[in-house]
Protein backbone atom coordinates (compact mmCIF):
# COMPACT_ATOMS: atom_id res chain seq x y z
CA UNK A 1 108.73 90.55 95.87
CA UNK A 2 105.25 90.39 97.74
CA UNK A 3 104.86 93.28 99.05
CA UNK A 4 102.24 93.71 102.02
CA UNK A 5 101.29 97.55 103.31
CA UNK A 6 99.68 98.61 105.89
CA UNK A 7 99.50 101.56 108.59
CA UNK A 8 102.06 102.80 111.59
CA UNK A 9 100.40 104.86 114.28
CA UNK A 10 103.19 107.25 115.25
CA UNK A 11 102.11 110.05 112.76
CA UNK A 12 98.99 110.01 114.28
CA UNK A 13 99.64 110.18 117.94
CA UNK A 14 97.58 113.53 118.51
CA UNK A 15 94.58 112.20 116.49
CA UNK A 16 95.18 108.42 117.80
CA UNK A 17 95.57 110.11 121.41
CA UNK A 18 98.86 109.30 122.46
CA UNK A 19 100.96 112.45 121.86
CA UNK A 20 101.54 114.08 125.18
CA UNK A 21 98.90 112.02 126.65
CA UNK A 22 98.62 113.27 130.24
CA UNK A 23 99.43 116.97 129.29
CA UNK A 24 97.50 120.12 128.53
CA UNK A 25 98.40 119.40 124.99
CA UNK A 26 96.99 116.06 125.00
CA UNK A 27 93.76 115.44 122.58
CA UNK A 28 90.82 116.74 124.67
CA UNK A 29 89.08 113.50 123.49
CA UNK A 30 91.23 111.36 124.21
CA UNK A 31 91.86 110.47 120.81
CA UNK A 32 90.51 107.67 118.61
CA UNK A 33 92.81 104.96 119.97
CA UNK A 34 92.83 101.17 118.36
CA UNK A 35 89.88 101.03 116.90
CA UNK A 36 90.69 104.61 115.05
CA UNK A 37 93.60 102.78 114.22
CA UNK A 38 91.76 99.76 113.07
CA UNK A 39 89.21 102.04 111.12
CA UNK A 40 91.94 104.02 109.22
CA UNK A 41 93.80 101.01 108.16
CA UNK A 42 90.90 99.59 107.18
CA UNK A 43 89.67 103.02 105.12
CA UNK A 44 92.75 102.89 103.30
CA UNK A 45 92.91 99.56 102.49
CA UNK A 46 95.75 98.45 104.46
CA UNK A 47 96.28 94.60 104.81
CA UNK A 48 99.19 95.28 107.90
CA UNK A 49 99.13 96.86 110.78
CA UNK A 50 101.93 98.26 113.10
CA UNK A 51 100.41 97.74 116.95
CA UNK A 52 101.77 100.19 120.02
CA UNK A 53 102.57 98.34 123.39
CA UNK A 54 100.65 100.70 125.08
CA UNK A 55 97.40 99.44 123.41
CA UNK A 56 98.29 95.97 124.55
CA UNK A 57 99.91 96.23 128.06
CA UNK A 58 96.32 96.28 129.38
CA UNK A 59 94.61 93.50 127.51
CA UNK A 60 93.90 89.75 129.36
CA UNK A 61 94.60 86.93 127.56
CA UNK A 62 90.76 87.13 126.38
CA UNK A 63 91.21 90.17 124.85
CA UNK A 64 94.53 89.37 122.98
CA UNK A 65 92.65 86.38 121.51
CA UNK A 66 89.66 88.31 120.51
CA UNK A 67 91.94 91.00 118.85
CA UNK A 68 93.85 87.82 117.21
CA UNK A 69 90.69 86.72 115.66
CA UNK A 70 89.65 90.00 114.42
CA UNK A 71 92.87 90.47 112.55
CA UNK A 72 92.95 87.07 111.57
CA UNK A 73 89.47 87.29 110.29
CA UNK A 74 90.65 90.56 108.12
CA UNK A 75 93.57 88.87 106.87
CA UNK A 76 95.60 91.45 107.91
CA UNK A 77 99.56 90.78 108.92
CA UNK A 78 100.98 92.50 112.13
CA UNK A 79 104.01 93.36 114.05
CA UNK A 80 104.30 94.55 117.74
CA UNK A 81 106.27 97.68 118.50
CA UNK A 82 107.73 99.50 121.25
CA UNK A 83 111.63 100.63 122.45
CA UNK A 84 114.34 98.66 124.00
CA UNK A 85 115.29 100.57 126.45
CA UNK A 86 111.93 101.09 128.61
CA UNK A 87 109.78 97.96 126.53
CA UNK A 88 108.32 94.91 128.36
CA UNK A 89 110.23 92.81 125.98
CA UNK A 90 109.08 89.65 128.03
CA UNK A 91 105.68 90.91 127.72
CA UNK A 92 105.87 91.41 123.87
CA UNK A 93 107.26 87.88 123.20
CA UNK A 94 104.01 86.82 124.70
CA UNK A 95 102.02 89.10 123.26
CA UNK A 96 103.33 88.08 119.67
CA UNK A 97 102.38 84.20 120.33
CA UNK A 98 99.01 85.14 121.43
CA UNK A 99 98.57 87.52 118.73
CA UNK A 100 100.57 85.33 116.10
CA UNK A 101 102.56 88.21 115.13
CA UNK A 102 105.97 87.02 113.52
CA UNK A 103 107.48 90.03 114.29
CA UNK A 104 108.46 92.50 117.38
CA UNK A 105 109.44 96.37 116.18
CA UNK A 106 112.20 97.84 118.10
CA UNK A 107 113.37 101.55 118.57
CA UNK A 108 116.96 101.04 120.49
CA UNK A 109 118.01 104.25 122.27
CA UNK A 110 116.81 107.65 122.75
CA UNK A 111 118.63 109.50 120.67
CA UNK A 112 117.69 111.36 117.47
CA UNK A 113 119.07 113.38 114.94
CA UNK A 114 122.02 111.51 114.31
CA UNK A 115 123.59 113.39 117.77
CA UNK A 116 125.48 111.37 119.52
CA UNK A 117 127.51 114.58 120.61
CA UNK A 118 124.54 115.45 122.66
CA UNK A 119 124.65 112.35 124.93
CA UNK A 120 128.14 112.74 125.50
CA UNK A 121 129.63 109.11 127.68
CA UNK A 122 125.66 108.53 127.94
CA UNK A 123 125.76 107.00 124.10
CA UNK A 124 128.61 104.53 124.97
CA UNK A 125 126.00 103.26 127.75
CA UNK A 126 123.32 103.16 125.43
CA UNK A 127 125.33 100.88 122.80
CA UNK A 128 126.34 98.48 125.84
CA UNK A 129 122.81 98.61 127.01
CA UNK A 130 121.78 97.67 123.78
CA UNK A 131 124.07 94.62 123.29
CA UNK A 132 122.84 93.57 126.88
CA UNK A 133 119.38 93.34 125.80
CA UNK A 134 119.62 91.79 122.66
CA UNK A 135 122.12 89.06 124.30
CA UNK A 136 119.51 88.62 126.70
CA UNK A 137 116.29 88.73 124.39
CA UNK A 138 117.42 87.03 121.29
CA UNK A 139 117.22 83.74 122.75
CA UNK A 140 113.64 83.96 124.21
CA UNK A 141 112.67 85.66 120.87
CA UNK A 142 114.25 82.72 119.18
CA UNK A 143 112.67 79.47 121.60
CA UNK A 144 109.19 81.49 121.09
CA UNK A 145 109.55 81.42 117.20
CA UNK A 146 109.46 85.32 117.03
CA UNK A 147 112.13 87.62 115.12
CA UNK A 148 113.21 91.05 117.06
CA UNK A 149 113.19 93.75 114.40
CA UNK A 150 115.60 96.85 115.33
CA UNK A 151 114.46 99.72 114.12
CA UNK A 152 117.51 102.92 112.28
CA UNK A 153 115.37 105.05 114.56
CA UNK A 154 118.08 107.81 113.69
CA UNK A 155 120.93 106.71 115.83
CA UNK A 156 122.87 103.51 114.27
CA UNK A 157 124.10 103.74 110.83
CA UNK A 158 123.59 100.75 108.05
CA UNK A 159 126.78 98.38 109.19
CA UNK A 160 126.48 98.81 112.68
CA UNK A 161 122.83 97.62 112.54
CA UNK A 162 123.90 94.52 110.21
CA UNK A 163 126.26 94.14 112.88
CA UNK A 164 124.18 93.64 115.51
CA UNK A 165 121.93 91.15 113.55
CA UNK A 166 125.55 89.13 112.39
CA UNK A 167 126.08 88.99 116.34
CA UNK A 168 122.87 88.05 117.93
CA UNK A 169 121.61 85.53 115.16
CA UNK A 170 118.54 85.23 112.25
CA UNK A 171 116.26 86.05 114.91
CA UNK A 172 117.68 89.57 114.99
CA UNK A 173 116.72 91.40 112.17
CA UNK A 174 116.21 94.90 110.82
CA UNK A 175 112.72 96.88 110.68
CA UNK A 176 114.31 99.52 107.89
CA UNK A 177 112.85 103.16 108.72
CA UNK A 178 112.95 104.45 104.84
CA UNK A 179 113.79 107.89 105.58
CA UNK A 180 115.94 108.00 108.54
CA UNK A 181 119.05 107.35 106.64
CA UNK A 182 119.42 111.09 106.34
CA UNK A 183 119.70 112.06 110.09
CA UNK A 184 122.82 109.46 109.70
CA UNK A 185 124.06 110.93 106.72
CA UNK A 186 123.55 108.03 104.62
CA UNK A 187 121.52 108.02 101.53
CA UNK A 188 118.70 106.04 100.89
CA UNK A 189 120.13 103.90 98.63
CA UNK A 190 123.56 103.52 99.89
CA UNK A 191 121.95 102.59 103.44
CA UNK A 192 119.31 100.00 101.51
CA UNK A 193 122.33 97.80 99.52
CA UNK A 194 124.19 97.89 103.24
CA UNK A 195 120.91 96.40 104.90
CA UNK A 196 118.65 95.03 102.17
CA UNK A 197 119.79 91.35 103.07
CA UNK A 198 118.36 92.07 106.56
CA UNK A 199 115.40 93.51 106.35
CA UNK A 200 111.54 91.65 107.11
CA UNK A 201 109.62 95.39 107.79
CA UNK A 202 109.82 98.65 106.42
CA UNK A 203 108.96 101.83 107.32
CA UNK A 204 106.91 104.03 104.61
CA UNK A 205 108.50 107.07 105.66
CA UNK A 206 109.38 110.35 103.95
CA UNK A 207 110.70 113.92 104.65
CA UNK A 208 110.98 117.44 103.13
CA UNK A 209 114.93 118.36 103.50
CA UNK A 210 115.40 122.09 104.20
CA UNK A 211 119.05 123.05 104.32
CA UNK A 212 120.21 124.97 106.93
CA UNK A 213 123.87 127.04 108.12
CA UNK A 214 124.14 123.94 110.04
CA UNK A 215 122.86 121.11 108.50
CA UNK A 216 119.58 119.76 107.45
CA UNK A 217 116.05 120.39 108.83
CA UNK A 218 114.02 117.02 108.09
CA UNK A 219 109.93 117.93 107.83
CA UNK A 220 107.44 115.42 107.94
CA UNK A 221 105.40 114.79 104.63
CA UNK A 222 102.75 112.69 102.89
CA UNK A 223 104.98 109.67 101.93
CA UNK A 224 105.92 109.93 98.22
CA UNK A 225 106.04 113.67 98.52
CA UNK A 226 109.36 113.62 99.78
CA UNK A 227 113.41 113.38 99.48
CA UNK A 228 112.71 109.10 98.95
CA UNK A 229 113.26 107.04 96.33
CA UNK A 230 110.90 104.51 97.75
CA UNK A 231 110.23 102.70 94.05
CA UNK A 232 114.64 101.96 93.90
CA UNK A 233 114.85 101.47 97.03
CA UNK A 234 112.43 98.10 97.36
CA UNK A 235 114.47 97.75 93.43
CA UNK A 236 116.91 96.76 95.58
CA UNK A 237 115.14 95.43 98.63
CA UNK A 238 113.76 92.58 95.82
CA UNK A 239 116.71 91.15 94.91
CA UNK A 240 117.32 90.04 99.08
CA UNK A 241 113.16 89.13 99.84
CA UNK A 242 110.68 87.30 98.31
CA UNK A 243 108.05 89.49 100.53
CA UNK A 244 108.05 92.32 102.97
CA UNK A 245 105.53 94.34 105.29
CA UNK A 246 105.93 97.59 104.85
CA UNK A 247 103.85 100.13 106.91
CA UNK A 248 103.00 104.01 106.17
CA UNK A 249 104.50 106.24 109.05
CA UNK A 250 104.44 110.02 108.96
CA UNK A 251 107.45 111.48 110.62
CA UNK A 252 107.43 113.23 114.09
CA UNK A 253 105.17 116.54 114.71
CA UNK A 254 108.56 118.02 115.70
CA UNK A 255 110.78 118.65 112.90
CA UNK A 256 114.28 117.24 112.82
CA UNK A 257 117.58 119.45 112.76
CA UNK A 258 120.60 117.34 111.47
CA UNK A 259 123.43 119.37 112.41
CA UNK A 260 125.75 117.35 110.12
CA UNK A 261 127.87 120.55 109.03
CA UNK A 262 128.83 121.02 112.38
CA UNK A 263 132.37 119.35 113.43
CA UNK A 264 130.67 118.23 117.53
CA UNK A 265 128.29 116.62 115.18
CA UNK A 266 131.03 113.88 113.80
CA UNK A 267 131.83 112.73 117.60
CA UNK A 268 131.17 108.85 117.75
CA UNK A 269 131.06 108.24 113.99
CA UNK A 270 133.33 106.13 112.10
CA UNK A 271 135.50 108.24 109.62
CA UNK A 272 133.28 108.41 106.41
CA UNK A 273 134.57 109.13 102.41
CA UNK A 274 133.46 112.07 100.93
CA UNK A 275 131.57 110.52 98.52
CA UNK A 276 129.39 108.96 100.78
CA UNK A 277 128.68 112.70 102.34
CA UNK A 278 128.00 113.71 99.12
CA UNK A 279 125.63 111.00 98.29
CA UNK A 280 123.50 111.81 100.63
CA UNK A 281 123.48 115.68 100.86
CA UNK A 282 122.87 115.12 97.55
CA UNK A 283 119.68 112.44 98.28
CA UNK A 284 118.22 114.99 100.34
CA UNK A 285 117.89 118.00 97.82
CA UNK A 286 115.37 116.07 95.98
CA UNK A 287 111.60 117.99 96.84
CA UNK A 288 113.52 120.17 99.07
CA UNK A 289 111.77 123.23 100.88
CA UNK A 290 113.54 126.33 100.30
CA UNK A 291 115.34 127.68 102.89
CA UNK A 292 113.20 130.57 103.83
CA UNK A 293 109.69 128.33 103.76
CA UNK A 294 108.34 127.89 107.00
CA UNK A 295 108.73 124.44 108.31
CA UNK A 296 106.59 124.34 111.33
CA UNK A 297 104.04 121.39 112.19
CA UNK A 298 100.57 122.29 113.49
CA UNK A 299 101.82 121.52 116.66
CA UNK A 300 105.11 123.37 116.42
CA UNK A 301 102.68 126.69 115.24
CA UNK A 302 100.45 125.85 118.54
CA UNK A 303 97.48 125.18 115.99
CA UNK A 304 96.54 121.64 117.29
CA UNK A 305 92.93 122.87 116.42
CA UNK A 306 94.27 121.85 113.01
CA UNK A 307 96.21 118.42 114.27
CA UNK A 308 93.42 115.91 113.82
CA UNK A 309 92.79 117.00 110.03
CA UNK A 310 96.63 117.33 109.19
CA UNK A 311 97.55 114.05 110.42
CA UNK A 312 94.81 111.89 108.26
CA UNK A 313 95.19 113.85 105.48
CA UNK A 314 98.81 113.29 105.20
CA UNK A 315 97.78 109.91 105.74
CA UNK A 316 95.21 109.69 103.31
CA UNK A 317 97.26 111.56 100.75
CA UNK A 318 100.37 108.49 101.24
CA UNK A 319 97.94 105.97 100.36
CA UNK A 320 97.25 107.58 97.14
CA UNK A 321 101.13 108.17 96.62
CA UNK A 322 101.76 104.55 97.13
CA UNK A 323 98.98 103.28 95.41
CA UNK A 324 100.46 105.44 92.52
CA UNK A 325 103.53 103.44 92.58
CA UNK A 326 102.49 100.30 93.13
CA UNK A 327 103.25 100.22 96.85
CA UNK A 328 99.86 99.56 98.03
């Protein structure tokens, strides 16, 4: 499989200036922004990049074609990415043509952690919403030659996502977040032979797993420093795709708390074997943190004096970790 890597920019909002932009906590710079972005990628040798709506909402057509050339000019590959639920999706399809981006990254509801519990009747909305829009968007996505990528941004497990895509057609298709099988108690590679068949993006992603009295704690890392079996996992991505983008993403500056051993937790889910639990509880011990290590961010310490250097360095340190393994 041809394998093409590149950057994300959502472990870098601080640095890249969009964490809590608008906010005391906001970068007093006003962070690096796109051409950061571009710079980084660039540094690292990157030959995809992952582009945030809110970098393109406020470009004219000029501009889009002037950023087209420039990627086209560093031979770079690139997907679009925002959420279904507040995204311009008419906007993106657009933006894709003019950028000749193949593909549009979605994130499809709110939630995280796995906690569907926590939105109570709110999640069956979301799932409705989410049918609405992709009834509505698949077929403008389709007529405009682009594919809509929908994203296991810790809320849908493997089937129902290859459900959605068996529903709504080829031009529905799954962007595969590499470590967010955990928060729905899936392991990586039970979740990857479930979706491989599906995916055209993936998400570099890894975590520390802490174990708590109540679940798990997911920590952002360096990719490759982590609970994932990255190297099996595109084993098995390889026997579905003859090439793939994958893009390095750090996780969230707020950790994640997976209260899987919780019984409120189960409320929405499917039944699930035993075996499956145990597969990935199992998964996640790999470079675990112990349980009394402290597990805090920068931000979640109130150091973001420290943000800016945490964020490249981890960064910096998964291009070396993929490069390692022949992922870059």
């Amino acid at each position: 499989m041809k394998l093409t890597t590149g950057l994300n920019p959502y472990g870098l909002t601080y640095t890249l200036g969009i964490q809590a932009m608008g906010t005391p906590r906001a970068n007093p710079t006003g962070g690096t922004g796109l051409e950061g972005f571009i710079a980084l990628t660039q540094e690292l040798g990157g030959k995809a990049i992952e582009l945030w709506e809110g970098w393109l909402k406020p470009m004219s057509d000029a501009e889009l074609a002037a950023l087209k050339a420039r990627l086209d000019a560093l031979g770079w590959k690139r997907v679009l990415s925002s959420g279904l639920q507040h995204g311009d999706v008419d906007f993106l399809i657009r933006a894709a043509k003019a950028l000749d981006a193949q593909y549009i990254r979605f994130a499809l509801t709110p939630i995280l952690c796995g906690d569907r519990a926590a939105a109570g009747p709110k999640w069956h909305e979301l799932v409705h919403s989410v049918h609405d829009k992709l009834e509505r968007y698949a077929p403008l996505a389709a007529a405009a030659g682009v594919t809509l990528l929908i994203e296991n941004h810790q809320d849908f497990t493997s089937r129902e996502l290859v459900n959605f895509c068996d529903e709504y057609g080829p031009h529905v298709r799954i962007v595969f977040d590499m470590a967010n099988t955990f928060p729905v108690a899936e392991s990586p590679l039970d979740f990857t032979r479930v979706v491989a068949p599906y995916v055209r993006h993936c998400h570099l992603k890894d975590y520390n797993v802490q174990f708590t009295d109540e679940g798990i704690r997911l920590v952002r890392c360096p990719s490759g420093d982590g609970a994932v079996p990255f190297k099996q996992m595109f084993d098995i991505l390889a026997q579905h795709n003859d090439e793939m983008i994958a893009c390095i993403e750090i996780g969230a500056l707020e950790a994640r708390h997976v209260k899987l051993l919780t019984p409120d937790w189960w409320h929405g889910y499917a039944p699930k074997p035993a075996e499956d639990l145990a597969a990935c509880l199992l998964a996640a011990r790999r470079n675990r943190l112990a349980d009394d290590a402290d597990w805090r961010t920068p931000w979640e310490r109130n150091a973001d004096h420290e943000l800016i250097d945490y964020e490249l360095g981890q960064y910096r340190r998964s291009a070396e970790n993929l490069k390692a393994l022949g992922l870059m």
